[in-house]
N, C-alpha and C. Protein backbone atom coordinates (compact mmCIF):
# COMPACT_ATOMS: atom_id res chain seq x y z
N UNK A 1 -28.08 11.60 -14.11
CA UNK A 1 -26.68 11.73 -14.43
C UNK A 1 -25.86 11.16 -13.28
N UNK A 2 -24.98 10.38 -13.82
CA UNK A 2 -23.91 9.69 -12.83
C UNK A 2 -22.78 11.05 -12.21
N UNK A 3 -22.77 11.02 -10.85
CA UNK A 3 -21.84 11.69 -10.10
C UNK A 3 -20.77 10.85 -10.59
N UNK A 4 -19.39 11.35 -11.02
CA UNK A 4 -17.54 11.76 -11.24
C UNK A 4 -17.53 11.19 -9.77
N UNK A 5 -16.89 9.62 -9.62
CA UNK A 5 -15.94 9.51 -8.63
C UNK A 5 -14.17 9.81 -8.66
N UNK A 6 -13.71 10.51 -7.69
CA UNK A 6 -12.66 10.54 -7.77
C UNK A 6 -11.81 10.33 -6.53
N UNK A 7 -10.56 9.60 -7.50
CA UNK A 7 -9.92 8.71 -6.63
C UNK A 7 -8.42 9.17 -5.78
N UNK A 8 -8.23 9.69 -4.45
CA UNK A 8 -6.88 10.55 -4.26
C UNK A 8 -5.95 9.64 -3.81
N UNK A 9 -4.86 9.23 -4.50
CA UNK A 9 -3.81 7.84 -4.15
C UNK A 9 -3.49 8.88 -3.06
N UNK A 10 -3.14 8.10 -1.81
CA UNK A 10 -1.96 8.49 -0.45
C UNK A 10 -0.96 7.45 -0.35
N UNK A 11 -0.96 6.22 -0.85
CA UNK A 11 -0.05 5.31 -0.31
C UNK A 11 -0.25 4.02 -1.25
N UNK A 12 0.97 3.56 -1.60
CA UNK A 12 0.97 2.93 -2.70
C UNK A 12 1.74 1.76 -2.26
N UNK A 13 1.66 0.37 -2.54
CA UNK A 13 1.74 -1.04 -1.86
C UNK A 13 2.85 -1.44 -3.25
N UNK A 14 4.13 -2.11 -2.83
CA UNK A 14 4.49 -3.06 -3.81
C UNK A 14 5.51 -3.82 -3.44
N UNK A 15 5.38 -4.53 -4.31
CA UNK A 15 5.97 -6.41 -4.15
C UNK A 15 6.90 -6.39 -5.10
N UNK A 16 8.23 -7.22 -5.03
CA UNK A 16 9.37 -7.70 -5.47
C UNK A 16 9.28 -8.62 -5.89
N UNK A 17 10.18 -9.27 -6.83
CA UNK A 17 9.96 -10.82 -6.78
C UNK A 17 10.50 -11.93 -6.34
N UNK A 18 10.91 -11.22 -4.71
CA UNK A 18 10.68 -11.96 -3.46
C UNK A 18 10.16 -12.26 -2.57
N UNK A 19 9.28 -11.39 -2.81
CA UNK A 19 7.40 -11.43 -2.14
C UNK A 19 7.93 -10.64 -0.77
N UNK A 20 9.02 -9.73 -1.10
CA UNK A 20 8.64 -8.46 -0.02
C UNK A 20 7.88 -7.06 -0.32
N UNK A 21 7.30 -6.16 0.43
CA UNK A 21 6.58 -5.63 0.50
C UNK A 21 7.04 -4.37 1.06
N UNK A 22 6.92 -2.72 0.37
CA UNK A 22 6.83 -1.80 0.73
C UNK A 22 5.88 -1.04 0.63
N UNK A 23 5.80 0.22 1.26
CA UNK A 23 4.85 1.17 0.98
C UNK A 23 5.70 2.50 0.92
N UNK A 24 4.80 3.53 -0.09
CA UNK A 24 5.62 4.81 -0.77
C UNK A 24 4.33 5.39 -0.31
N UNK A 25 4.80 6.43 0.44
CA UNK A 25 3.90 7.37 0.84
C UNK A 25 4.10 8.91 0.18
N UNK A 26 2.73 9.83 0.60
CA UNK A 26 2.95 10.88 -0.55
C UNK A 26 4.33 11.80 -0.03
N UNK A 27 4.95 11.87 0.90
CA UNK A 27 6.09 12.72 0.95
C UNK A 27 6.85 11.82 0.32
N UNK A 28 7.31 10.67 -0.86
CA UNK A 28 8.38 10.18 -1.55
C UNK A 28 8.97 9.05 -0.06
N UNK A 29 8.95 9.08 0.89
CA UNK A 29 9.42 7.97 1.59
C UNK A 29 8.68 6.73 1.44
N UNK A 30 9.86 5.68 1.70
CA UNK A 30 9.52 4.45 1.04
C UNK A 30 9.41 3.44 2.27
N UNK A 31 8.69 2.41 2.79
CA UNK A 31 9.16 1.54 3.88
C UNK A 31 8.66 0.51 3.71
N UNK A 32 10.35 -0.46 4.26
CA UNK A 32 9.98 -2.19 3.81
C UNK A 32 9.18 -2.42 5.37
N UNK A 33 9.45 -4.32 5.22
CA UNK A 33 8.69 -5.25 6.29
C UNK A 33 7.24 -3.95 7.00
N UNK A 34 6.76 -4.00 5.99
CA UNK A 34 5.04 -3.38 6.10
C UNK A 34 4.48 -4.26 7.27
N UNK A 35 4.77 -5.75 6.45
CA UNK A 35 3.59 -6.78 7.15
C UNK A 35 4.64 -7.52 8.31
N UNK A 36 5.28 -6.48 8.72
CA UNK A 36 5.79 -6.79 9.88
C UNK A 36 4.93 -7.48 11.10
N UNK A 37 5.36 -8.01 11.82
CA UNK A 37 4.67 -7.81 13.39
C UNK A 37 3.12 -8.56 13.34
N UNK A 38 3.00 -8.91 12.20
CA UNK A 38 1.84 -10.14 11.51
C UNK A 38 0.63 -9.00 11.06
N UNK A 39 0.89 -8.07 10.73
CA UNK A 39 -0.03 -7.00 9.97
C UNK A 39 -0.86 -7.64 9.07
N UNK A 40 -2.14 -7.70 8.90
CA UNK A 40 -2.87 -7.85 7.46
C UNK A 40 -3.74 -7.04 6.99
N UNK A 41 -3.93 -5.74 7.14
CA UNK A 41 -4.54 -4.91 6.79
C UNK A 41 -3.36 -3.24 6.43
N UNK A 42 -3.41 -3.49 5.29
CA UNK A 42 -2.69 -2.56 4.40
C UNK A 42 -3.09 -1.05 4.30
N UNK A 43 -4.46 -1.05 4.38
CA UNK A 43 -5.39 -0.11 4.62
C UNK A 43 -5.31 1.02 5.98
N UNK A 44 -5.62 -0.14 6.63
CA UNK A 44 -5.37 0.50 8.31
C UNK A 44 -4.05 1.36 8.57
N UNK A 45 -2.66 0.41 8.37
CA UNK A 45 -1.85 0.93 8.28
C UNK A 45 -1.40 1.93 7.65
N UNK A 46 -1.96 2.32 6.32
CA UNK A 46 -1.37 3.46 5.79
C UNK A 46 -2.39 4.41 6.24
N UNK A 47 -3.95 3.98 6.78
CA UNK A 47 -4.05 5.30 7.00
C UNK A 47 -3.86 5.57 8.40
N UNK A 48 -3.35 5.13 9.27
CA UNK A 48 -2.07 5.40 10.52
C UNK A 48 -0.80 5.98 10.03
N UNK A 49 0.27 5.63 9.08
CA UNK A 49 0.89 6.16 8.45
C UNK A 49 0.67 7.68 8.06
N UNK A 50 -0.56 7.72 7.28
CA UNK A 50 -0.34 9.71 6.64
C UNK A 50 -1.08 10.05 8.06
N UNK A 51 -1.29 9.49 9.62
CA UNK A 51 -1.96 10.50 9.74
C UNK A 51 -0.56 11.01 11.03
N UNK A 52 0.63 10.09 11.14
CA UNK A 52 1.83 10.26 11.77
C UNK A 52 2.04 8.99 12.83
N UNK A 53 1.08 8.18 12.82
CA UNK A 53 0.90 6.69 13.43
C UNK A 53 1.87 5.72 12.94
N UNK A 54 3.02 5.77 12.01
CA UNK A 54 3.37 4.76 11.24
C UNK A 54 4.22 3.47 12.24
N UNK A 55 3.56 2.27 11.67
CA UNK A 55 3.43 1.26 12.01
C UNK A 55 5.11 0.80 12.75
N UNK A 56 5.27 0.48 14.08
CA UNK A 56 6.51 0.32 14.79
C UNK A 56 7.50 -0.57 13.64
N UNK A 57 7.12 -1.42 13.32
CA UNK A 57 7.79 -2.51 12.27
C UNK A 57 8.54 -1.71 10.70
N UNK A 58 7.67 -0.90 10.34
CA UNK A 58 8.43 -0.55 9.10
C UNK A 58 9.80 0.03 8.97
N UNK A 59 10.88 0.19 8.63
CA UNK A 59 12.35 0.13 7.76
C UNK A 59 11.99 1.10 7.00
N UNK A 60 12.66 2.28 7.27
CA UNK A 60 12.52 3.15 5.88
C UNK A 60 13.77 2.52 4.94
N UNK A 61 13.49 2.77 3.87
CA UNK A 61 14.07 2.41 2.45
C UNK A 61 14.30 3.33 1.36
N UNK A 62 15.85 3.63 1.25
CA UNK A 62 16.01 5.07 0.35
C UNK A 62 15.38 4.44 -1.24
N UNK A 63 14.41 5.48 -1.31
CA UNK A 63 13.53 5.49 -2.40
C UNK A 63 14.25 5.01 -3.90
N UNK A 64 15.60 5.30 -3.88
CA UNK A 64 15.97 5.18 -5.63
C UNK A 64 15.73 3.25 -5.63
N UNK A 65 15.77 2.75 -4.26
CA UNK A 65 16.30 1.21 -4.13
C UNK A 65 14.39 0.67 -4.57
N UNK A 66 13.27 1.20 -4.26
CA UNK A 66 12.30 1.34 -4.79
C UNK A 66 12.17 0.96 -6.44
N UNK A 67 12.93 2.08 -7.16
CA UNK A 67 13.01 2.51 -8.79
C UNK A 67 13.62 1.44 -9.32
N UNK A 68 14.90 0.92 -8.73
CA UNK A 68 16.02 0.34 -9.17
C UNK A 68 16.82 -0.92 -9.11
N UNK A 69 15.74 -1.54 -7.66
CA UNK A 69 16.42 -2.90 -7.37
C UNK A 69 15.52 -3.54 -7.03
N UNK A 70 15.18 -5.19 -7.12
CA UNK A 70 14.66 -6.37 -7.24
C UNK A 70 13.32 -6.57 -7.43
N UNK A 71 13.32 -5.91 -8.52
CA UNK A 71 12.03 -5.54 -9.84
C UNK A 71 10.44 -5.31 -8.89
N UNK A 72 10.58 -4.35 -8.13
CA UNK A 72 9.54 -4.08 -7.53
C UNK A 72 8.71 -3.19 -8.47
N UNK A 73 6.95 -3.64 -8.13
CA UNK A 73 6.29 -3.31 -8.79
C UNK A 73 5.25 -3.11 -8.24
N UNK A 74 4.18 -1.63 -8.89
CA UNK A 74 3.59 -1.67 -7.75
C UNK A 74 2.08 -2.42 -7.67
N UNK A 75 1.45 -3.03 -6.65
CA UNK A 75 0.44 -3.65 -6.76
C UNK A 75 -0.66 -3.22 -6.15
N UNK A 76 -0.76 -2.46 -5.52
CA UNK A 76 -2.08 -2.31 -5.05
C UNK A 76 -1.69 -0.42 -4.06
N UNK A 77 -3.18 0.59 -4.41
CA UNK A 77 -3.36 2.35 -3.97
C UNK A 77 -3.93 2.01 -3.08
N UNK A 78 -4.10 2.67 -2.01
CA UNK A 78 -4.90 2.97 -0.71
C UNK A 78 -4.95 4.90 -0.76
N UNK A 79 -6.30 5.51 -0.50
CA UNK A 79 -6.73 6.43 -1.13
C UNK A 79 -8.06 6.89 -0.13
N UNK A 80 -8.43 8.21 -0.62
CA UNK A 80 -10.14 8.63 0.00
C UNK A 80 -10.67 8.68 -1.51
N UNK A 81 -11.92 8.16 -1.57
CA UNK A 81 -12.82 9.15 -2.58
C UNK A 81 -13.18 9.94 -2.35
N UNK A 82 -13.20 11.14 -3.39
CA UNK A 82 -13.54 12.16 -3.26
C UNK A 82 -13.26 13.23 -2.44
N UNK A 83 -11.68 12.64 -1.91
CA UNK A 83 -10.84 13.02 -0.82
C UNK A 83 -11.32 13.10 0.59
N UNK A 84 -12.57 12.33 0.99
CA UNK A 84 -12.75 12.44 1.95
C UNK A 84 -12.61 11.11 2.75
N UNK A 85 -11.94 11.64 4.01
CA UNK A 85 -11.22 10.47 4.65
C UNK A 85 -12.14 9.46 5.63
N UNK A 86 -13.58 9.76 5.48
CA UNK A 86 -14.77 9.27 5.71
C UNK A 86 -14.50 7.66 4.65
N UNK A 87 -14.17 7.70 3.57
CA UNK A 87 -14.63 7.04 2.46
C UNK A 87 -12.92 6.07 1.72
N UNK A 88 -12.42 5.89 2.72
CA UNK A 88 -11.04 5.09 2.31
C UNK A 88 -11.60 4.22 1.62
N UNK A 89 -10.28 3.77 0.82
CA UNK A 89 -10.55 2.33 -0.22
C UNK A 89 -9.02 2.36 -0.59
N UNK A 90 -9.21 0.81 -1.31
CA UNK A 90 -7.88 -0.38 -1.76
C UNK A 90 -8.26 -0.05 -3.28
N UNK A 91 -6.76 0.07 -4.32
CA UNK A 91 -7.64 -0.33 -5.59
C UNK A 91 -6.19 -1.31 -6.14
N UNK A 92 -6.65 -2.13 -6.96
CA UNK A 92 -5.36 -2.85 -7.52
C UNK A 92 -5.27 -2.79 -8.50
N UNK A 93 -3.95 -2.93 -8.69
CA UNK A 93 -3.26 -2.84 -9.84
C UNK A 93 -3.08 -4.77 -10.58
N UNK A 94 -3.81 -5.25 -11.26
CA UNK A 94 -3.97 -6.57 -12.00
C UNK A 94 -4.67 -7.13 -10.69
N UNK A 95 -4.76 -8.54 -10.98
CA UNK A 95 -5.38 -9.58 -10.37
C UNK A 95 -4.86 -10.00 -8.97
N UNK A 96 -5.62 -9.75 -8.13
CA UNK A 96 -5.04 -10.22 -6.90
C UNK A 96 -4.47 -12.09 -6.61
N UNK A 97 -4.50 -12.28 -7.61
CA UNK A 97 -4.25 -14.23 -7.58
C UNK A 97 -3.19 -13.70 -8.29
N UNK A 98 -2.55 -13.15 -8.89
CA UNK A 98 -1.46 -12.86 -9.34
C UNK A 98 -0.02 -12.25 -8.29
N UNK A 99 -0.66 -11.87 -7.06
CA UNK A 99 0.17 -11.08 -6.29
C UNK A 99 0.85 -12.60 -5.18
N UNK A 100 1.86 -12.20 -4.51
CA UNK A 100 2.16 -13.06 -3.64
C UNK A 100 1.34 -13.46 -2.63
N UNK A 101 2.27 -14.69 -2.03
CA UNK A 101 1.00 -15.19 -0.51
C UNK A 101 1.18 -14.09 0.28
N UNK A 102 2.89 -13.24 0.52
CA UNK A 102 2.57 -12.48 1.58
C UNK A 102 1.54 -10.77 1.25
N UNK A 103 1.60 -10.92 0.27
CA UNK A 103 0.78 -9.54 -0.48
C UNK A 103 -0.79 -9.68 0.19
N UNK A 104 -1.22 -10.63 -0.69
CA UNK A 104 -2.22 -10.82 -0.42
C UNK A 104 -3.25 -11.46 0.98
N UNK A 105 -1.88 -11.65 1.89
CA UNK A 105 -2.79 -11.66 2.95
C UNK A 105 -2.02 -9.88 4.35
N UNK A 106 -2.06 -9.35 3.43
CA UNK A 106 -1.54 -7.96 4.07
C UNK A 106 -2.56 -7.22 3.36
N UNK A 107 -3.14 -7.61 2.24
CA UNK A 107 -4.19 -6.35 1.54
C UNK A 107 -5.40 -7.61 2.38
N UNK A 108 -5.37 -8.47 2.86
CA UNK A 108 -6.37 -9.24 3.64
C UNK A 108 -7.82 -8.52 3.81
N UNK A 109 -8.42 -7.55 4.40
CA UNK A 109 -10.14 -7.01 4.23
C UNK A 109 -10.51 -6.61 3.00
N UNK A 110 -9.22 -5.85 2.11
CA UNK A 110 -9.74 -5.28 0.98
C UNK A 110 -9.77 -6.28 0.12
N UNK A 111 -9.18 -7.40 0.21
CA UNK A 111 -9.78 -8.35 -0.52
C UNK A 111 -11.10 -9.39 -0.27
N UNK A 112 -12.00 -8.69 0.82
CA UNK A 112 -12.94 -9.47 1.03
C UNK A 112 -14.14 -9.34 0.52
């Protein structure tokens, strides 16, 4: 019998369609220029982020501007399985050839 993986979102990646980039973390705060400061690992950073590390470069961003302005959408979870923080992972949301140049070289290892 197959062991139930399960997947705990902490931090959630998304793109505009101006190929900027925030992250929504689980307390509802939102923050732009992620891939500030030449960041390419999306991963790393958020899990610096939940653990109170968050990255010098990010802009917090009042969340409704998230919901409501320049059709941001979200593209890609960063997460533990099985909630253990031993076992991080990337999961996406559609095709990564679909996401921008700057997206996709900020989710850069998890796409390797």
């Amino acid at each position: 019998m197959q062991d139930k993986v399960s997947f705990n979102i902490n931090a959630e990646l998304y793109e505009n369609n101006l190929g900027e980039l925030a992250v929504k973390l689980p307390d509802e705060r939102v923050y732009i220029d992620v891939d500030g400061s030449g960041s390419t690992d999306f991963a790393g950073d958020a899990a610096a982020a939940l653990s109170g590390r968050r990255p010098e470069s990010w802009r917090e961003l009042p969340g409704h501007e998230l919901l409501y302005g320049k059709n941001w959408r979200c593209i890609s979870r960063f997460g533990f399985i099985n909630g253990e923080e031993s076992q991080p992972a990337v999961e996406f949301e559609g095709s990564p050839s679909d996401f921008g140049e700057r997206a996709r070289a900020y989710l850069g290892p998890a796409l390797s």
